[in-house]
Every structure is written in structure tokens, then in C-alpha cells.
C-alpha atoms as a PDB file:
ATOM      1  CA  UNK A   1     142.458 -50.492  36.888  1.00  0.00           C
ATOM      2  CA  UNK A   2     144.313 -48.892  39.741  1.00  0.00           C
ATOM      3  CA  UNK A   3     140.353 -47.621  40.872  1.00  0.00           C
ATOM      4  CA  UNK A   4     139.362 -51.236  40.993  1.00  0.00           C
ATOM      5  CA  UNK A   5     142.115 -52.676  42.972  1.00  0.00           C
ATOM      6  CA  UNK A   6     142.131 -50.410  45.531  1.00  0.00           C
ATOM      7  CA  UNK A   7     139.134 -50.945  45.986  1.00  0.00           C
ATOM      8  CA  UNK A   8     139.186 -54.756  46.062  1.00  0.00           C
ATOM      9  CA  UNK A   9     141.760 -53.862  49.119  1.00  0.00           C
ATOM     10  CA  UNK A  10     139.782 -51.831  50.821  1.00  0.00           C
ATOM     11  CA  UNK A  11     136.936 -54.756  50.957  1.00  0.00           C
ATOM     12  CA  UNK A  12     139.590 -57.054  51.418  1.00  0.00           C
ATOM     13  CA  UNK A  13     140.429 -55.116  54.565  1.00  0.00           C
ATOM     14  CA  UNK A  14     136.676 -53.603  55.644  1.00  0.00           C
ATOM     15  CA  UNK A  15     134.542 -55.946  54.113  1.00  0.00           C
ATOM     16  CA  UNK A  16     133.538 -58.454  56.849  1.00  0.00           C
ATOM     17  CA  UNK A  17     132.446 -54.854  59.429  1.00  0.00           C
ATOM     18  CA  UNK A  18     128.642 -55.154  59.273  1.00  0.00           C
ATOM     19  CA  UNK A  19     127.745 -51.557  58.141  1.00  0.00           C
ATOM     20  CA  UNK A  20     130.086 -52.065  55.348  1.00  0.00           C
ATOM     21  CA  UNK A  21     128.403 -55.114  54.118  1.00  0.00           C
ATOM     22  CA  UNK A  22     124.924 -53.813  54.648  1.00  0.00           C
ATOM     23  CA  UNK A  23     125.748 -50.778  52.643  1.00  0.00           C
ATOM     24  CA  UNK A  24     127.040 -53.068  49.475  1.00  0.00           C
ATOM     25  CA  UNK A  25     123.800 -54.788  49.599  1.00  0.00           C
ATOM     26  CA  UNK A  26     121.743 -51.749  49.204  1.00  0.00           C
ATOM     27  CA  UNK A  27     124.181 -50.367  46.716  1.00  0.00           C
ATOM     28  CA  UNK A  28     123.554 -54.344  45.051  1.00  0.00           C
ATOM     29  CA  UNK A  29     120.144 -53.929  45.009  1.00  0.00           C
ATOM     30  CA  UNK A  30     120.288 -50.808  42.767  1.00  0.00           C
ATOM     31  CA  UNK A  31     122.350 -52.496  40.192  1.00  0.00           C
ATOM     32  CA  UNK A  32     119.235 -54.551  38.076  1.00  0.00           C
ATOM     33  CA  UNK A  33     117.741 -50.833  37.623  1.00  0.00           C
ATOM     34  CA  UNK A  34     120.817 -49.262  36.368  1.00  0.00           C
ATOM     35  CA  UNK A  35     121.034 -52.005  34.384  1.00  0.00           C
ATOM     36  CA  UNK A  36     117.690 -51.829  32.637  1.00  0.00           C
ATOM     37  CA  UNK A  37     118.133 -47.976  32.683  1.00  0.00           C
ATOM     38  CA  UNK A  38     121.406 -48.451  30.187  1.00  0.00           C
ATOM     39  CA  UNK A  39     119.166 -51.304  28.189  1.00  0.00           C
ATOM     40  CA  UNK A  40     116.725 -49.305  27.690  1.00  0.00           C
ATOM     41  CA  UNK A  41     119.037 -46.170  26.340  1.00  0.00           C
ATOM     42  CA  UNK A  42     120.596 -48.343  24.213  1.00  0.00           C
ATOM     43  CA  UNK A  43     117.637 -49.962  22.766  1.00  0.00           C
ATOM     44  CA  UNK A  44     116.660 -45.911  21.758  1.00  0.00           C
ATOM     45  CA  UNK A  45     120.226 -45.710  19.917  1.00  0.00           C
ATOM     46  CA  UNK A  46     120.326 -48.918  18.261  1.00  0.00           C
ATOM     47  CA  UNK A  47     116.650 -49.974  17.828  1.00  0.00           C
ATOM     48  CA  UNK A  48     116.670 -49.033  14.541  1.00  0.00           C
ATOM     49  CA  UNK A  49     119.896 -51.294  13.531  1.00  0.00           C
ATOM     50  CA  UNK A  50     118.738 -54.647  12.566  1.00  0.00           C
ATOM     51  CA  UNK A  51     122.166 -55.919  13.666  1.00  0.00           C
ATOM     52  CA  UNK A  52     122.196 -54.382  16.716  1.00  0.00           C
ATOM     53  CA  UNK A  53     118.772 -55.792  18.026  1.00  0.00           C
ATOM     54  CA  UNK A  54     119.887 -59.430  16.463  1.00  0.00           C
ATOM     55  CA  UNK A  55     123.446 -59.572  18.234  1.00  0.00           C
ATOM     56  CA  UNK A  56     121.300 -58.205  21.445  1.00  0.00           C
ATOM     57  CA  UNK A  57     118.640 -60.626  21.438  1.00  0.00           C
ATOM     58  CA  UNK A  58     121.550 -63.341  20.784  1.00  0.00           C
ATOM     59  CA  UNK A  59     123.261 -62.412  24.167  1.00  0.00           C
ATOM     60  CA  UNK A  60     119.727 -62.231  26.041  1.00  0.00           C
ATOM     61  CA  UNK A  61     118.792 -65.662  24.992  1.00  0.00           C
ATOM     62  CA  UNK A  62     122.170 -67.571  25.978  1.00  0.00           C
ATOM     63  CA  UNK A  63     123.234 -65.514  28.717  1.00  0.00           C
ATOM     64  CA  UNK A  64     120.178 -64.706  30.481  1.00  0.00           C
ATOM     65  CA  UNK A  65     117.909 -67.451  29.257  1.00  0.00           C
ATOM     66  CA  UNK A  66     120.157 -70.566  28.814  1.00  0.00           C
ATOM     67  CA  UNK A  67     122.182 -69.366  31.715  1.00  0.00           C
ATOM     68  CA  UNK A  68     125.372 -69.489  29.969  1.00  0.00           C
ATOM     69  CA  UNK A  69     128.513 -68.240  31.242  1.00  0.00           C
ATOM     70  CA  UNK A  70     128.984 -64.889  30.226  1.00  0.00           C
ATOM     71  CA  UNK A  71     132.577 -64.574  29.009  1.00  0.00           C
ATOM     72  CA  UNK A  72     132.712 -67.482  26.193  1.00  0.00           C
ATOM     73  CA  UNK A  73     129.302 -65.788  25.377  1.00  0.00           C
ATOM     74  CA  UNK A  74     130.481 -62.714  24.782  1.00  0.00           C
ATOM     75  CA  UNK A  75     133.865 -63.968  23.489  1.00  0.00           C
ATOM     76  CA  UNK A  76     132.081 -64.961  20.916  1.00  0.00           C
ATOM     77  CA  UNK A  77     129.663 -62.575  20.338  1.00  0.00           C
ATOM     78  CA  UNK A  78     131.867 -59.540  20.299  1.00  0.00           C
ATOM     79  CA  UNK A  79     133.800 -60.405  17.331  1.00  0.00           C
ATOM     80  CA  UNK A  80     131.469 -62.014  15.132  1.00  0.00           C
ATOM     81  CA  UNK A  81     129.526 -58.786  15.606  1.00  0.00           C
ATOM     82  CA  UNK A  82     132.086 -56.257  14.822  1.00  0.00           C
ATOM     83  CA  UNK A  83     132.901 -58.397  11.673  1.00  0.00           C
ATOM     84  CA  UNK A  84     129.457 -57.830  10.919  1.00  0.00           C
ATOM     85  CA  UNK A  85     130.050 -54.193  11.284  1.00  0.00           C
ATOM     86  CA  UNK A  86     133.254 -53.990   9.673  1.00  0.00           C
ATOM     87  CA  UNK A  87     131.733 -56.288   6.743  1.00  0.00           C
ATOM     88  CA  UNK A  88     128.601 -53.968   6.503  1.00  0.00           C
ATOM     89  CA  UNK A  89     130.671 -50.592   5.920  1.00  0.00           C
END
């Protein structure tokens, strides 16, 4: 946490210098494929858990498809799921 807010000072402070800001938007452009890299590597751990692919291709459809808000999504999500997990064992 302490990581995060110093560094929400230091773009707070540096963030409007034009190198700065060109340098977060190549750094933002690599962000979709580290994304689909960590998708992917979980798909190869989980594929094989019904559950898992189910709760995952719950959160793809109403956050990326429907376009809803992330947080109730996965405030939802989170604890039905490890319910389902605790229920399961």
C-alpha cells in the first residue's frame, strides 16, 4: 500500500511533464498483453475445474461483455465462488 501511494504522489507531482506521460502510455499499452498472458496461465491451471471456467466465463460476460462495473461484479462473484469451493470440499 505504501508502494502505491507513493507512487500516486510522485504522478501527482510529475505527471503533467510530457516524457512522463508519454512513457505511461507505452507502459499502458503493454497492459492488454500482460493481461491475456495471466488469462491464458490461468486457463492452463484451472481449465480442468468446471467451476473455475463457469465463475470465469460469468465475469467475462458481465464485465467485459455487458460492460458492467467491475467491483459489484466481482463483489458478487468472489463470494458466491468461494462458497462454491468451500461447499465442494
Amino acid at each position: 500500500m505504501a508502494i502505491v501511494l507513493a507512487l500516486a504522489v510522485l504522478y501527482q507531482r510529475f505527471g503533467q511533464i510530457p516524457a512522463v506521460d508519454r512513457v505511461l502510455n507505452g507502459i499502458s499499452a503493454a497492459a492488454p498483453g500482460l493481461v491475456l498472458a495471466m488469462g491464458l496461465q490461468m486457463a492452463r491451471l484451472f481449465g480442468r475445474v468446471p467451476r473455475a471456467v463457469l465463475f470465469a466465463a460469468l465475469a467475462f460476460v458481465a464485465i467485459g461483455l455487458l460492460q458492467w462495473p467491475i467491483i459489484p461484479v466481482l463483489a458478487v462473484l468472489v463470494p458466491v465462488s468461494v462458497a462454491a469451493a468451500w461447499v465442494r470440499r
